[in-house]
Every structure is written in structure tokens, then in C-alpha cells.
C-alpha atoms as a PDB file:
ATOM      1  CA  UNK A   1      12.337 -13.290   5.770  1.00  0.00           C
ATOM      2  CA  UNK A   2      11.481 -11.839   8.986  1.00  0.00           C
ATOM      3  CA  UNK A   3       7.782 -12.276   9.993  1.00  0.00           C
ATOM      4  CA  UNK A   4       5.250  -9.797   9.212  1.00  0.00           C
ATOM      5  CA  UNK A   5       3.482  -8.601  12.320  1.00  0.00           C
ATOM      6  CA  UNK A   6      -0.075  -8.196  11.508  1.00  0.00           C
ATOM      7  CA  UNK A   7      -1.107  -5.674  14.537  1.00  0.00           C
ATOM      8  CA  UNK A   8       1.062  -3.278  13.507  1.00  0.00           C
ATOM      9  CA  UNK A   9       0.818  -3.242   9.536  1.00  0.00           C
ATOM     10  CA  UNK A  10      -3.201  -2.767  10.311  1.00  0.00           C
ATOM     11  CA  UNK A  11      -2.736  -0.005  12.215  1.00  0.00           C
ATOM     12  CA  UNK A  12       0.046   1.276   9.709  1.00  0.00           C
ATOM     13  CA  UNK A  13      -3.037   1.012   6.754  1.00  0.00           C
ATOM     14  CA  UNK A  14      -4.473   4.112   9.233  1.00  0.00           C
ATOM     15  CA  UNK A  15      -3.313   7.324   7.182  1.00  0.00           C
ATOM     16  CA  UNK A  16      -3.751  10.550   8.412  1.00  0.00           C
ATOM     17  CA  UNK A  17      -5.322  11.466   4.624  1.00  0.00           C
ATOM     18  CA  UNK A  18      -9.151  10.316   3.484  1.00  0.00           C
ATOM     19  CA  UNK A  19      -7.924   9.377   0.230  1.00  0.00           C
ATOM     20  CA  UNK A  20      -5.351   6.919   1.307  1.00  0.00           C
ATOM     21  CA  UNK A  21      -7.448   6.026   4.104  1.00  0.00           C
ATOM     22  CA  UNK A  22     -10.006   4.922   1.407  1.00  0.00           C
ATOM     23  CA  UNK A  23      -7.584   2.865  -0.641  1.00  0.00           C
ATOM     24  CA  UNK A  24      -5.077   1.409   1.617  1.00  0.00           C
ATOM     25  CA  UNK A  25      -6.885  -0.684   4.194  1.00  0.00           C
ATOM     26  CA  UNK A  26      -9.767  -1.797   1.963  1.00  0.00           C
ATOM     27  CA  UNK A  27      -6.557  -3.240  -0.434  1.00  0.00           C
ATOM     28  CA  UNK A  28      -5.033  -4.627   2.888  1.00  0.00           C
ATOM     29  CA  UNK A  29      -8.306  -6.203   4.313  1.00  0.00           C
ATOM     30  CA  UNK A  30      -9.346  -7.545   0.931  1.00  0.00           C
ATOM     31  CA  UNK A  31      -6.707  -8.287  -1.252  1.00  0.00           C
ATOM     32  CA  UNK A  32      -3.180  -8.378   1.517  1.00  0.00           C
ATOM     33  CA  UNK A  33      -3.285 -12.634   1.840  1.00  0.00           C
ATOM     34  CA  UNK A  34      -3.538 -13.235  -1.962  1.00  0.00           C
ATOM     35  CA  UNK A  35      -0.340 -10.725  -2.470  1.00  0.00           C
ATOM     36  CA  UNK A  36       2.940 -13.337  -3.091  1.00  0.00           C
ATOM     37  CA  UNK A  37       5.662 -12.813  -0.578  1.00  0.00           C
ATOM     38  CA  UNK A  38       7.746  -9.956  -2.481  1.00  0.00           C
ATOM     39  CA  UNK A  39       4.208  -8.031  -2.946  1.00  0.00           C
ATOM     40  CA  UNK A  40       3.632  -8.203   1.139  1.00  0.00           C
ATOM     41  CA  UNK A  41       6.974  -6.864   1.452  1.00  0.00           C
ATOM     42  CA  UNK A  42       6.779  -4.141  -1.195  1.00  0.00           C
ATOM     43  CA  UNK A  43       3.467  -3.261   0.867  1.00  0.00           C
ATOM     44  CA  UNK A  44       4.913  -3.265   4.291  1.00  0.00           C
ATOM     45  CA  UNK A  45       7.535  -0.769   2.473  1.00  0.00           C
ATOM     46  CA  UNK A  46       5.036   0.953   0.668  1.00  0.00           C
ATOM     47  CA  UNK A  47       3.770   1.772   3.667  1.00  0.00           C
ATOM     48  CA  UNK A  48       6.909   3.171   5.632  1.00  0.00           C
ATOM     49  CA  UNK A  49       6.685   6.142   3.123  1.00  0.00           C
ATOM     50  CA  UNK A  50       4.942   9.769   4.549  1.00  0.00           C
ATOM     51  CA  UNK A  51       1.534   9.933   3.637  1.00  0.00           C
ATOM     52  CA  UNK A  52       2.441  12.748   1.022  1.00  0.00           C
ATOM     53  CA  UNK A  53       5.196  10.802  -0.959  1.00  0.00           C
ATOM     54  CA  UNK A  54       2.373   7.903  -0.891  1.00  0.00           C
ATOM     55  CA  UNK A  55      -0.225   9.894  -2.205  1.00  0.00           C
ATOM     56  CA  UNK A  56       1.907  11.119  -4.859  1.00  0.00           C
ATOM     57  CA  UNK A  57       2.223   7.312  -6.257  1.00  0.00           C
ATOM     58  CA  UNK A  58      -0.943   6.567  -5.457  1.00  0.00           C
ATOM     59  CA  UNK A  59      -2.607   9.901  -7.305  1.00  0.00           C
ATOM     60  CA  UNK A  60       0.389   9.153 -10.449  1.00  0.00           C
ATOM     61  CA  UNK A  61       1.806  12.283  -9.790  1.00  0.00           C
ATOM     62  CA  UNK A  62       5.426  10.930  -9.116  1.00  0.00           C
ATOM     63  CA  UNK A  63       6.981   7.563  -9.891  1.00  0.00           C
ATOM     64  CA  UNK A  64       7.167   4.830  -7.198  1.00  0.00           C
ATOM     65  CA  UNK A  65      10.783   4.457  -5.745  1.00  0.00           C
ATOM     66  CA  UNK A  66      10.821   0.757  -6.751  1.00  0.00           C
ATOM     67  CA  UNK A  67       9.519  -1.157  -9.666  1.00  0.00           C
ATOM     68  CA  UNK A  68       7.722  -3.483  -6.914  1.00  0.00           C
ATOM     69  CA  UNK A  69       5.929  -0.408  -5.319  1.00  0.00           C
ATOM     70  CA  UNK A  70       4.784   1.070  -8.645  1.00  0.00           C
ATOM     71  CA  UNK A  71       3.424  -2.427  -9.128  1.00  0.00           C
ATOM     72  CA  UNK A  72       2.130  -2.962  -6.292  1.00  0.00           C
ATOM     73  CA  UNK A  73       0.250   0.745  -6.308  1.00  0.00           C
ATOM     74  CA  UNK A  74      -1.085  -0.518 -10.010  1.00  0.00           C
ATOM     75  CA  UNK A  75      -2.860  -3.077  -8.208  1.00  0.00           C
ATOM     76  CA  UNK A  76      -4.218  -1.091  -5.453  1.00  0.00           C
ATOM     77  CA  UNK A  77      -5.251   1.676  -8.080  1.00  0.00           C
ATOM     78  CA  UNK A  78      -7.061  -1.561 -10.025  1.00  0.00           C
ATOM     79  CA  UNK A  79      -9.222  -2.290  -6.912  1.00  0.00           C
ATOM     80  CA  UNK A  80     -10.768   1.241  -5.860  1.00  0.00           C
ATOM     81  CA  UNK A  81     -14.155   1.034  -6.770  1.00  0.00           C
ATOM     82  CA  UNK A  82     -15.367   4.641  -8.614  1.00  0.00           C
END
């Protein structure tokens, strides 16, 4: 698989919503390098999505378009601190 450019998938994690904002790069910055292959490239589709389709997922207020994404949201949802 192609190499994941690192530059640009930070600067992808920048949403133009808080909520995301507060999910997204914290999961990226703490959690990205543990993530097996498939999971980085569910993420780096994950995040090709518009911010409201994302938040949708993210909030469980639609299903993910792929199993992999609605797993890979499970996890994210498992690491936001309340």
C-alpha cells in the first residue's frame, strides 16, 4: 500500500467542528501508531468524509459506510475522556 503521508493526515485531523476537533486529533496523536495497517487506512478514509457525515458516525446518529469505519469510530468513541 501506498505510503501514508503524515503532514497532510495531521492537518486533515483539523475539522472545521469543536466536537470532532476534540476527538479526532487527540485519537490521531495518541492512539494513530498502535492502529494495524487496515485501521490507518480506514482512518485516512474516515477522514476524507465532510465533517457532517463524520459527525453523524461519530455522534451514532447514522451508520458508518464500512464495517472498518464503524470500527474504527468505536475505538475513537472508547478513548474520549467525559
Amino acid at each position: 500500500m501506498a505510503e501514508i503521508n503524515r503532514f497532510k493526515l495531521e492537518w486533515e485531523c483539523r475539522r472545521g467542528m469543536r466536537e470532532l476537533d476534540k476527538m479526532i486529533m487527540p485519537f490521531y496523536q495518541n492512539h494513530f501508531d498502535k492502529l494495524t495497517e487496515n485501521q490507518q487506512h480506514a482512518f485516512v478514509e474516515m477522514l476524507a468524509s465532510p465533517d457532517p457525515e463524520l459527525f453523524r458516525w461519530v455522534m451514532l446518529q447514522a451508520p458508518a459506510p464500512t464495517p472498518e469505519i464503524a470500527e474504527l469510530i468505536k475505538l475513537i468513541r472508547s478513548t474520549v475522556e467525559c
